[in-house]
Protein backbone atom coordinates (compact mmCIF):
# COMPACT_ATOMS: atom_id res chain seq x y z
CA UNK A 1 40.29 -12.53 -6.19
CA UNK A 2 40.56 -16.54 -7.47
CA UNK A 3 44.07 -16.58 -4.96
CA UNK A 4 42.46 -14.96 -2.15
CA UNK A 5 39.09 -17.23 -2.07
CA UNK A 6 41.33 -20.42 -2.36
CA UNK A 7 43.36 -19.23 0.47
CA UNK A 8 40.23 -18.49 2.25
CA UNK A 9 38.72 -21.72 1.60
CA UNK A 10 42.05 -24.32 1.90
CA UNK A 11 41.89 -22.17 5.38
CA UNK A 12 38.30 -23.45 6.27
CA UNK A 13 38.70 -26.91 5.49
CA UNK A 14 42.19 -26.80 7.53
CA UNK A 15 39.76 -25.26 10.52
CA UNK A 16 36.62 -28.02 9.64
CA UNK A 17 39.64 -30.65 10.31
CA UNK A 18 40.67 -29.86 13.55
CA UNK A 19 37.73 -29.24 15.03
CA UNK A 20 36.03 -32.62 13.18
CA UNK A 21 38.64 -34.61 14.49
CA UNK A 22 38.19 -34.93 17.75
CA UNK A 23 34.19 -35.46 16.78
CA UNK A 24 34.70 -38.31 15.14
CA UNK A 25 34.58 -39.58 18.73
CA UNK A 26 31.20 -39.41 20.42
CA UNK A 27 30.74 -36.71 22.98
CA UNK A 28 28.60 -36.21 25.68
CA UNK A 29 27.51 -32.18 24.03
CA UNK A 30 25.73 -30.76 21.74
CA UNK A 31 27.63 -27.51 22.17
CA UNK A 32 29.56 -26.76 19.02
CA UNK A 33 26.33 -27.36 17.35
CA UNK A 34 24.14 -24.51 19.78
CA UNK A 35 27.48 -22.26 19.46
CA UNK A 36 27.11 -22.44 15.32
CA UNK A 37 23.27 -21.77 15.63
CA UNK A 38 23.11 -18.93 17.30
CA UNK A 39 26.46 -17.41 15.39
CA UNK A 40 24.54 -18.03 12.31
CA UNK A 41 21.06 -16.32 14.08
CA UNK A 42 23.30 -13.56 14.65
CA UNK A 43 24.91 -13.15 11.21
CA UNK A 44 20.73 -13.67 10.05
CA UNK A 45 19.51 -10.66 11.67
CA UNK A 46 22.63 -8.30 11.22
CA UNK A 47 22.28 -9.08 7.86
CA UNK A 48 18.89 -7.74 7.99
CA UNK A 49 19.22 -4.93 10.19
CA UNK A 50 21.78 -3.51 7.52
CA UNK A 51 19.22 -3.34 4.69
CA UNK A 52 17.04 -1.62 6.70
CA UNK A 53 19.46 0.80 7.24
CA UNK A 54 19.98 1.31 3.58
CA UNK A 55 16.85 1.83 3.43
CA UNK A 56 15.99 3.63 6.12
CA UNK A 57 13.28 1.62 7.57
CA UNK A 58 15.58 2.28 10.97
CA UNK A 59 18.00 5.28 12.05
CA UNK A 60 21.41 4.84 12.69
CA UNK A 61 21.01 4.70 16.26
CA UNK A 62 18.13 1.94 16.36
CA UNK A 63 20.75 -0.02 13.69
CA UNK A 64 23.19 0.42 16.46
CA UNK A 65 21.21 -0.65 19.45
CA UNK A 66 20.16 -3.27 17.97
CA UNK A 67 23.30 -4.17 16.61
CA UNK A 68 24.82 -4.16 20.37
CA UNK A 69 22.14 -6.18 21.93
CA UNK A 70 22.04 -9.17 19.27
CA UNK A 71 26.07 -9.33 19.91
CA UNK A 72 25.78 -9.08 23.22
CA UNK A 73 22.93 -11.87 22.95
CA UNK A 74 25.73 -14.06 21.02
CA UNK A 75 28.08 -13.61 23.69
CA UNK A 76 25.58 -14.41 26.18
CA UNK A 77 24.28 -17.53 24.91
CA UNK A 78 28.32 -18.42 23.93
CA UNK A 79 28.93 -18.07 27.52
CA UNK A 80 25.76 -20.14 28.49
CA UNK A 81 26.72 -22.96 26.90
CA UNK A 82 30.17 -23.06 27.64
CA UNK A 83 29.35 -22.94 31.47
CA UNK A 84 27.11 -25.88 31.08
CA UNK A 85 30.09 -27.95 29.45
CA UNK A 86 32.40 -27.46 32.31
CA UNK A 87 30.17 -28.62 35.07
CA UNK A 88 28.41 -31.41 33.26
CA UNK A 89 28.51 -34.81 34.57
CA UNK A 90 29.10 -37.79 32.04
CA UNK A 91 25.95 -39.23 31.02
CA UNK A 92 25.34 -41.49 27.75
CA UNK A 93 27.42 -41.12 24.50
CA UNK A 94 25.66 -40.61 21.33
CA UNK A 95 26.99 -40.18 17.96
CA UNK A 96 28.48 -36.33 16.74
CA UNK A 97 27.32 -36.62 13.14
CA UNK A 98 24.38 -33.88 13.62
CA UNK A 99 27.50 -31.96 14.88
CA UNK A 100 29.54 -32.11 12.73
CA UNK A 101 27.27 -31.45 9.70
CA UNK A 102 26.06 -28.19 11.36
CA UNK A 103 29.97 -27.58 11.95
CA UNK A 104 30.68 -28.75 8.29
CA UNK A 105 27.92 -25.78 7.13
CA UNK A 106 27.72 -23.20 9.63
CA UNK A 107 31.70 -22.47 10.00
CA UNK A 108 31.88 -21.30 6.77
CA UNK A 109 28.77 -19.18 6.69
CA UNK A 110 30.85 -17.87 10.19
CA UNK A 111 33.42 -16.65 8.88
CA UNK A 112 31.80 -15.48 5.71
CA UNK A 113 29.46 -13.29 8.06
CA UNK A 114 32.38 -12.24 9.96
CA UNK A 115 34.31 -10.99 6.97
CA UNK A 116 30.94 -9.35 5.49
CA UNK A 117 31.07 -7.28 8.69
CA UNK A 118 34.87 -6.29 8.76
CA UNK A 119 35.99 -6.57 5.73
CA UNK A 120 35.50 -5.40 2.13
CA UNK A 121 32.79 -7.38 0.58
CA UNK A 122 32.42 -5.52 -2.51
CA UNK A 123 36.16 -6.96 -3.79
CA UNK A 124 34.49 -10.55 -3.78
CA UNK A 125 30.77 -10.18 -4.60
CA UNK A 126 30.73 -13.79 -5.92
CA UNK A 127 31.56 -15.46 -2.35
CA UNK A 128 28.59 -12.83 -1.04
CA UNK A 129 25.97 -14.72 -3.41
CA UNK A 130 27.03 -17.62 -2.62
CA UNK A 131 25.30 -17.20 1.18
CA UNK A 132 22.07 -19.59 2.33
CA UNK A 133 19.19 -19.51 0.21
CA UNK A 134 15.45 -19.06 1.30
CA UNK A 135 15.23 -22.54 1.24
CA UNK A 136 17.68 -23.41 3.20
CA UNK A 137 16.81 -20.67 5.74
CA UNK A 138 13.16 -22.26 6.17
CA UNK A 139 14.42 -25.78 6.37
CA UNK A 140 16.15 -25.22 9.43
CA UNK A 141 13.48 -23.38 10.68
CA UNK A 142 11.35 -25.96 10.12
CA UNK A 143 14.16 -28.37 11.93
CA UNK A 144 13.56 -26.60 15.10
CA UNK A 145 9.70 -26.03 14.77
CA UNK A 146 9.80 -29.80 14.45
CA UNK A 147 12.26 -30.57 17.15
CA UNK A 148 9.75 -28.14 19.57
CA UNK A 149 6.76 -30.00 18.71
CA UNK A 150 8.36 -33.11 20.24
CA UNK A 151 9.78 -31.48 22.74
CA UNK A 152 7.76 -28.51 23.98
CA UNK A 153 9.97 -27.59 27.33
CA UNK A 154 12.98 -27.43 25.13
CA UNK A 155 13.98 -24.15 26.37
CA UNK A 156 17.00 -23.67 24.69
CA UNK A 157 15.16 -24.27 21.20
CA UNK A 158 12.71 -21.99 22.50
CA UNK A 159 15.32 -19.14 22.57
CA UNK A 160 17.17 -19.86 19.29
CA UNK A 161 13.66 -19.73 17.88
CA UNK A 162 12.59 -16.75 19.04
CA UNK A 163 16.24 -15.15 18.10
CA UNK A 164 15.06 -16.33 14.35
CA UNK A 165 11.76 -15.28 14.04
CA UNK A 166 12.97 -11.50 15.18
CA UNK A 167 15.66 -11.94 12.63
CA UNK A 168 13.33 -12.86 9.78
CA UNK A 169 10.62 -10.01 10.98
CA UNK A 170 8.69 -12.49 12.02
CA UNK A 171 7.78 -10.38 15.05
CA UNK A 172 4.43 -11.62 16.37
CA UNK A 173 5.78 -15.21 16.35
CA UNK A 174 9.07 -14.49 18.22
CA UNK A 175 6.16 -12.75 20.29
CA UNK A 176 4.95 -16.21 21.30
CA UNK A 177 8.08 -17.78 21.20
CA UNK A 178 9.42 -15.20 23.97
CA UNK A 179 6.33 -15.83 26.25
CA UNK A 180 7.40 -19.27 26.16
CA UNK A 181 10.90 -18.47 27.25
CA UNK A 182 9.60 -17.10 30.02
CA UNK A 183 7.49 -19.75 31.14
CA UNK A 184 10.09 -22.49 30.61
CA UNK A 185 13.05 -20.38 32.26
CA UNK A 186 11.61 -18.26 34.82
CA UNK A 187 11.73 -14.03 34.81
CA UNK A 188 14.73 -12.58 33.43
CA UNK A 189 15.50 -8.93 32.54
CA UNK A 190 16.91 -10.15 29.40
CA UNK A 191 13.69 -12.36 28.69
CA UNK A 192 11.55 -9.54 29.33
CA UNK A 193 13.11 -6.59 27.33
CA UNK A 194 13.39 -9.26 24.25
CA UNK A 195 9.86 -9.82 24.67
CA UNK A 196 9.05 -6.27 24.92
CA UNK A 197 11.41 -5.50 22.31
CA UNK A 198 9.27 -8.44 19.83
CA UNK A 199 5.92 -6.88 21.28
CA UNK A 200 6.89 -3.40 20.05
CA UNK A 201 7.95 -4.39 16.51
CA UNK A 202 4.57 -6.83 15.70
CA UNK A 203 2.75 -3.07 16.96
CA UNK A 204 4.88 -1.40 13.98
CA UNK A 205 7.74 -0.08 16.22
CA UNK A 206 5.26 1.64 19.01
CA UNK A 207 5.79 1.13 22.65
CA UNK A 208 2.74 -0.12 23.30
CA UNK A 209 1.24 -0.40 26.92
CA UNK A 210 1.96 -4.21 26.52
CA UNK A 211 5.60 -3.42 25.98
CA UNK A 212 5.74 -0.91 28.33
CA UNK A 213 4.91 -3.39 30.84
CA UNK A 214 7.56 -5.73 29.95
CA UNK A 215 9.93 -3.01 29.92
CA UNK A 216 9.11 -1.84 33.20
CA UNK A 217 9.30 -5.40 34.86
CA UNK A 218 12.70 -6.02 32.78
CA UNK A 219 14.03 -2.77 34.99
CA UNK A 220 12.47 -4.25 38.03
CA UNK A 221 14.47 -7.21 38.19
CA UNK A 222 18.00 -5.80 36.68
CA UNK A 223 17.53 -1.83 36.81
CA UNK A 224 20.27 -0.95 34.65
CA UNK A 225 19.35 -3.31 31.62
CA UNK A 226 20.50 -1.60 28.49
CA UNK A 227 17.78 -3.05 26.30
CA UNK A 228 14.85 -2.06 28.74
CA UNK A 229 16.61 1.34 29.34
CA UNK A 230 16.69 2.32 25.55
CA UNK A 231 12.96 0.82 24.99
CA UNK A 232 11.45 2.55 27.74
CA UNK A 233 13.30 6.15 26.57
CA UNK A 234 12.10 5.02 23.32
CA UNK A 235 8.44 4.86 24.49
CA UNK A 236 8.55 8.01 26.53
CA UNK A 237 9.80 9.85 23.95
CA UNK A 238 6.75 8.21 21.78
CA UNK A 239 4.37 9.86 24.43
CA UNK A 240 5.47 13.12 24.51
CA UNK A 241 7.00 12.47 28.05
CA UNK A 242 10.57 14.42 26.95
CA UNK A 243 11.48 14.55 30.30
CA UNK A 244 11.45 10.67 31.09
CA UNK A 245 12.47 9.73 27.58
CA UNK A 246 15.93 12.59 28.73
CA UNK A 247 16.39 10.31 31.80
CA UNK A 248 16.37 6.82 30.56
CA UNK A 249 18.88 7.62 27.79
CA UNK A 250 20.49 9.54 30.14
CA UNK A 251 21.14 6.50 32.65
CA UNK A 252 21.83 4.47 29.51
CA UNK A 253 25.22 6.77 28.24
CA UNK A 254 27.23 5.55 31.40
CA UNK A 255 26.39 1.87 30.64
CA UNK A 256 27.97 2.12 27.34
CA UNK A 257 31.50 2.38 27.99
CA UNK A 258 32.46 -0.81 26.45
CA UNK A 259 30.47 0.43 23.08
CA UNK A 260 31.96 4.22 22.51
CA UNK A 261 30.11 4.75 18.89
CA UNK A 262 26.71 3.82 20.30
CA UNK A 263 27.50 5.96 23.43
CA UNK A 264 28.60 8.93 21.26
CA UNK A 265 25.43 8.70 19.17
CA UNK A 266 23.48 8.32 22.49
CA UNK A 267 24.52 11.22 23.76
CA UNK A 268 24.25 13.53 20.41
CA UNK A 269 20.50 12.43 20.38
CA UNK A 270 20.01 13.79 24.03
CA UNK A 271 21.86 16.99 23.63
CA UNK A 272 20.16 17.66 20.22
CA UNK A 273 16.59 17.12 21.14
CA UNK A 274 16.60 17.78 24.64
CA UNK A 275 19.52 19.75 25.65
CA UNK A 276 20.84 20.92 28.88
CA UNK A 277 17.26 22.63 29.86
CA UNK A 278 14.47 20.29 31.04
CA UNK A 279 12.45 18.61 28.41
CA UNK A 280 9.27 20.06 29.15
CA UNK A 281 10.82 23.57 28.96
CA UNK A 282 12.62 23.32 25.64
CA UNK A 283 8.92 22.06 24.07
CA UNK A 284 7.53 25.16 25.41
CA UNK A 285 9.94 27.45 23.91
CA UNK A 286 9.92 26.28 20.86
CA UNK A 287 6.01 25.80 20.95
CA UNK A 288 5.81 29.48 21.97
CA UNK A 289 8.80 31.01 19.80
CA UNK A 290 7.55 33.06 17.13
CA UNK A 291 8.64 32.48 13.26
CA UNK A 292 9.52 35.81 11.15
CA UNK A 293 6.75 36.50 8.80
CA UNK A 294 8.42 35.97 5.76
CA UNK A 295 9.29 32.65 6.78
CA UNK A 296 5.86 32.33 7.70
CA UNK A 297 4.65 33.05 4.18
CA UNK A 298 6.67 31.07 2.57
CA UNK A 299 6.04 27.76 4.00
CA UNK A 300 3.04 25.65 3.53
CA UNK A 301 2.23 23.20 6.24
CA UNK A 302 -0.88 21.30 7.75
CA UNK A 303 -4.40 23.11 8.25
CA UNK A 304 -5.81 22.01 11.71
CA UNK A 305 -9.60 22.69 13.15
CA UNK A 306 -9.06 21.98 17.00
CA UNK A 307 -12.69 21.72 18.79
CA UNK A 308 -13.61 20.31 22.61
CA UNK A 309 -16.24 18.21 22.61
CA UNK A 310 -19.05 18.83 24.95
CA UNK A 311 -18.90 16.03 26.77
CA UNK A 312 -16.06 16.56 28.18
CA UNK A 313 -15.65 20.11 28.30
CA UNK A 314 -16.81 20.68 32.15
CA UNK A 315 -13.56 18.74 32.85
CA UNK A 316 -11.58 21.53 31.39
CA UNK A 317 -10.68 25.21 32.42
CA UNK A 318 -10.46 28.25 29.90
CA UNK A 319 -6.92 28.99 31.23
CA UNK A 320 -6.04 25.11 30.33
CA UNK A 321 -3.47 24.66 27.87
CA UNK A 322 -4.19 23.19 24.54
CA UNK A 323 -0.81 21.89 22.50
CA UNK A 324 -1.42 21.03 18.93
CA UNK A 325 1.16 17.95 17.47
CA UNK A 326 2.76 16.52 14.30
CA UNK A 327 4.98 13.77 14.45
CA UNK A 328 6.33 12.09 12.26
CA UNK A 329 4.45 8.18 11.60
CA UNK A 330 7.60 6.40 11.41
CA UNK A 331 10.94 8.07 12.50
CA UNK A 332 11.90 10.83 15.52
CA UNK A 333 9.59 10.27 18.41
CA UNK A 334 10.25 14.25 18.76
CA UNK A 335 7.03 16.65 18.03
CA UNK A 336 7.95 17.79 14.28
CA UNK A 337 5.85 20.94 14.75
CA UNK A 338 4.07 22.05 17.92
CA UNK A 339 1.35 24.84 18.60
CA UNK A 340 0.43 25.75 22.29
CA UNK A 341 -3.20 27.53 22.82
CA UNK A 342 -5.85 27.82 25.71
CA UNK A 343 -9.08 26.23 25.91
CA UNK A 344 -10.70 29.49 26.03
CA UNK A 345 -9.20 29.75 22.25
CA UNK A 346 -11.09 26.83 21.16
CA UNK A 347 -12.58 26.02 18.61
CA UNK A 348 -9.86 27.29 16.27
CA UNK A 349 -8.03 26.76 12.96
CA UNK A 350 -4.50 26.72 12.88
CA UNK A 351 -2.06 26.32 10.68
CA UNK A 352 1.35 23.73 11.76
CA UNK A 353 4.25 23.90 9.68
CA UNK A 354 8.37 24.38 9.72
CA UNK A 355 7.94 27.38 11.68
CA UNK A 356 6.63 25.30 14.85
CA UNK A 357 9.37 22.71 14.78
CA UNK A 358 10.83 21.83 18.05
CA UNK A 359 14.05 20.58 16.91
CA UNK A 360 15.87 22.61 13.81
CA UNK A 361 16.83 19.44 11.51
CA UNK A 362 13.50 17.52 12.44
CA UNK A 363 10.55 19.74 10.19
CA UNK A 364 7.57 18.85 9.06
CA UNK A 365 8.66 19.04 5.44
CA UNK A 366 10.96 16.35 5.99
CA UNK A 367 8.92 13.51 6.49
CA UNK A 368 5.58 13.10 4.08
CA UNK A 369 3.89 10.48 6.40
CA UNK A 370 2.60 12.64 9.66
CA UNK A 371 0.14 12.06 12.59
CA UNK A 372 -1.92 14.73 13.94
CA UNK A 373 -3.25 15.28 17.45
CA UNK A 374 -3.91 17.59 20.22
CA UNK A 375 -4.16 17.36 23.87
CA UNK A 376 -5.20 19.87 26.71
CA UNK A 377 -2.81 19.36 29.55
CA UNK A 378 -4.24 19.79 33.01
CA UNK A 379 -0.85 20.67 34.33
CA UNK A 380 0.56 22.98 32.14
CA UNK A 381 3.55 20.91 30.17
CA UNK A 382 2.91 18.96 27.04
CA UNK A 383 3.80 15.80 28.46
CA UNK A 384 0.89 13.41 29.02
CA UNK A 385 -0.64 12.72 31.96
CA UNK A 386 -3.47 10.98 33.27
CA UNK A 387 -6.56 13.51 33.65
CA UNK A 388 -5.66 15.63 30.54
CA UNK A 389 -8.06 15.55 27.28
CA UNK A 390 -6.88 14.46 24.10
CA UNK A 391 -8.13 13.74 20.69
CA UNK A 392 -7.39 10.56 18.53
CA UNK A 393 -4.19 10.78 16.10
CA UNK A 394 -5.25 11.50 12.79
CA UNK A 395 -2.64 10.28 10.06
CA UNK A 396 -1.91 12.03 7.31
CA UNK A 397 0.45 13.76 4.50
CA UNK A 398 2.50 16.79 5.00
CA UNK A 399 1.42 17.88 1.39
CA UNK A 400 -2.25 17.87 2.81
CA UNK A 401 -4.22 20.90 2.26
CA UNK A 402 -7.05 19.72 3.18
CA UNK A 403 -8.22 20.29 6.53
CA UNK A 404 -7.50 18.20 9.50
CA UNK A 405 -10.37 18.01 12.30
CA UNK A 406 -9.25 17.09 15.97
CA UNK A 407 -11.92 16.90 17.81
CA UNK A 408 -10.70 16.41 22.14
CA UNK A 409 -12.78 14.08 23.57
CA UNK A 410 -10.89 11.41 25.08
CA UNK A 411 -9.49 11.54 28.87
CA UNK A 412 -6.07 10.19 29.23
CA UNK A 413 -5.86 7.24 31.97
């Protein structure tokens, strides 16, 4: 181990010398200085998107997709500033010290990151604790926060900011931060989608309407952004709208060609939920399919009281369907168990458990922390649509015996 990290580090300082060298001179760019930022942003919120993963807080997939768009991000912003070094015009010298003490810190933190990702950390846990503290971490932060306040149209702060605060969780700030982008550099897909992507995590991972509106003006200016794309499947599939969430991640698989894992995975997650059969179709079936009794018996699940208020109830027809959900409060956007009735049935006590599951794997035994709701659909299909009646979502606990009380009385817009 000793041999190998004074290898690694007589290696560094070899690499620190080179590229200091030609510092020493002034230079009309900042760039090595943006280039280690944002490598170091990126190794920040990898970091952190692989303890989630340990811990679940994310699926494999999300770890992926996220994982893709901060390196693509990386690459993008690489590219960005490169660009603006081979068509700048000379303009006044200043000193390279700032760049070569972010050089002198941030190169080493590189390639640590770099081997953390490739290589076998566990052989040399002591170079793994010896990454940036929390104190340095908020420093810098509060270097740029600073550096913003003096300089509010600094757009390229704005973005390394807002990179940072969605790396740190700080989602409602890289929120703002985002918003600002977009003011100081003009509509981008990739400004939009990030901000959309922010706006969804502050709302505790929902596609919100907010989001959805970012997403959807992300695929109006660059229809094939992979980002906006995976969102917008992402909050279809949160809505019960199977059959849009099937073709967003369907029009996404093609676009990942140059990332084969994350297409693989992609495409496992559409043929397992959804199929080859529309969406709508498969959630009928299995809403419909009956369980053997002894099955039946066996399981415990959710009591559920399903009642139309009066209200509303000249806006529905006896023959309208009535589908009954759980879903899980933080994983699958997929129904976990689904009843289907008619109004004329109402009101009525059911019963939702592992027998009603859509999607074999995905029961409702498998994940304690449940929502509960139930919507009569105007056209037939459980998807939403504007007209239908719906109650709120009641949370819950799949060990709840207790009984649940939906009570329809909201129209959908």
């Amino acid at each position: 181990m000793t041999p190998f990290i004074i290898a690694a580090a007589v290696i560094t300082l070899i690499a620190l010398g080179i590229l200091i060298m030609p510092l020493l001179r002034t230079r009309n760019t900042v760039s090595y200085e943006r280039q280690a930022q944002n490598i170091h942003y990126a190794k920040e919120r990898l970091e952190e998107l692989e303890a989630q993963l340990k811990n679940a807080s994310i699926s494999a997939t999300d770890y992926e997709a996220l994982k893709l768009e901060i390196e693509s991000t990386l690459a993008h912003d690489i590219d960005i500033v490169n660009n603006s070094n081979d068509t700048q015009v000379a303009g006044p010298r200043r000193s390279n010290k700032l760049a070569i003490g972010v050089l002198s810190v941030f190169l080493p933190l590189s390639a640590l990151g770099f081997y953390l990702i490739v290589g076998t950390p566990e052989a040399i846990d002591p170079i793994v604790e010896s990454g940036p503290s929390q104190k340095q971490v908020d420093e810098l932060i509060v270097d740029i926060e600073k550096r913003l306040e003096e300089n509010p149209n600094d757009l390229e702060g704005w973005q390394v900011i807002s990179q940072t605060y969605l790396s740190l969780g700080r989602y409602s700030d890289a929120k703002q931060a985002y918003q600002r982008v977009l003011t100081l550099g003009g509509e981008t897909a990739f400004a939009y989608a990030s901000l959309a992507d922010a706006t969804a995590l502050a709302a505790g991972g929902q596609i919100t309407e907010e989001a959805s509106q970012y997403i959807q003006r992300a695929l109006t200016i660059e229809p094939n952004n992979r980002q906006a794309l995976w969102l917008a499947g992402l909050g279809a599939a949160q809505s019960g709208d199977q059959v849009m969430a099937k073709q967003h991640w369907t029009r996404l698989i093609p676009l990942l060609d140059d990332a084969p894992q994350q297409q693989q995975e992609l495409r496992d997650i559409v043929r397992d939920n959804f199929g080859d059969s529309p969406a709508e179709q498969v959630v009928t079936e299995q809403a419909t399919k009956p369980a053997p009794a002894a099955e039946l018996s066996a399981q415990t699940g959710l009591t559920v009281t399903v009642s139309l208020d009066a209200e509303i109830s000249q806006l529905a027809d006896a023959n309208d369907f009535v589908f009954i959900f759980a879903r899980a409060s933080q994983g699958p956007p997929a129904p976990l168990a689904v009843k289907r009735l008619r109004v004329a049935d109402l009101p009525t006590t059911v019963t939702l458990s592992d027998s009603d599951a859509m999607v074999a794997p995905m029961t409702l035994s498998k994940f304690e922390d449940v929502v509960v709701s139930a919507r009569v659909s105007k056209s037939g299909q459980p998807i939403a649509q504007a007209g239908d009646l719906q109650s709120e979502v009641v949370p819950t606990k799949n060990t709840n015996t207790e009984t649940i009380d939906l009570n329809i009385s909201n129209v959908v817009k």
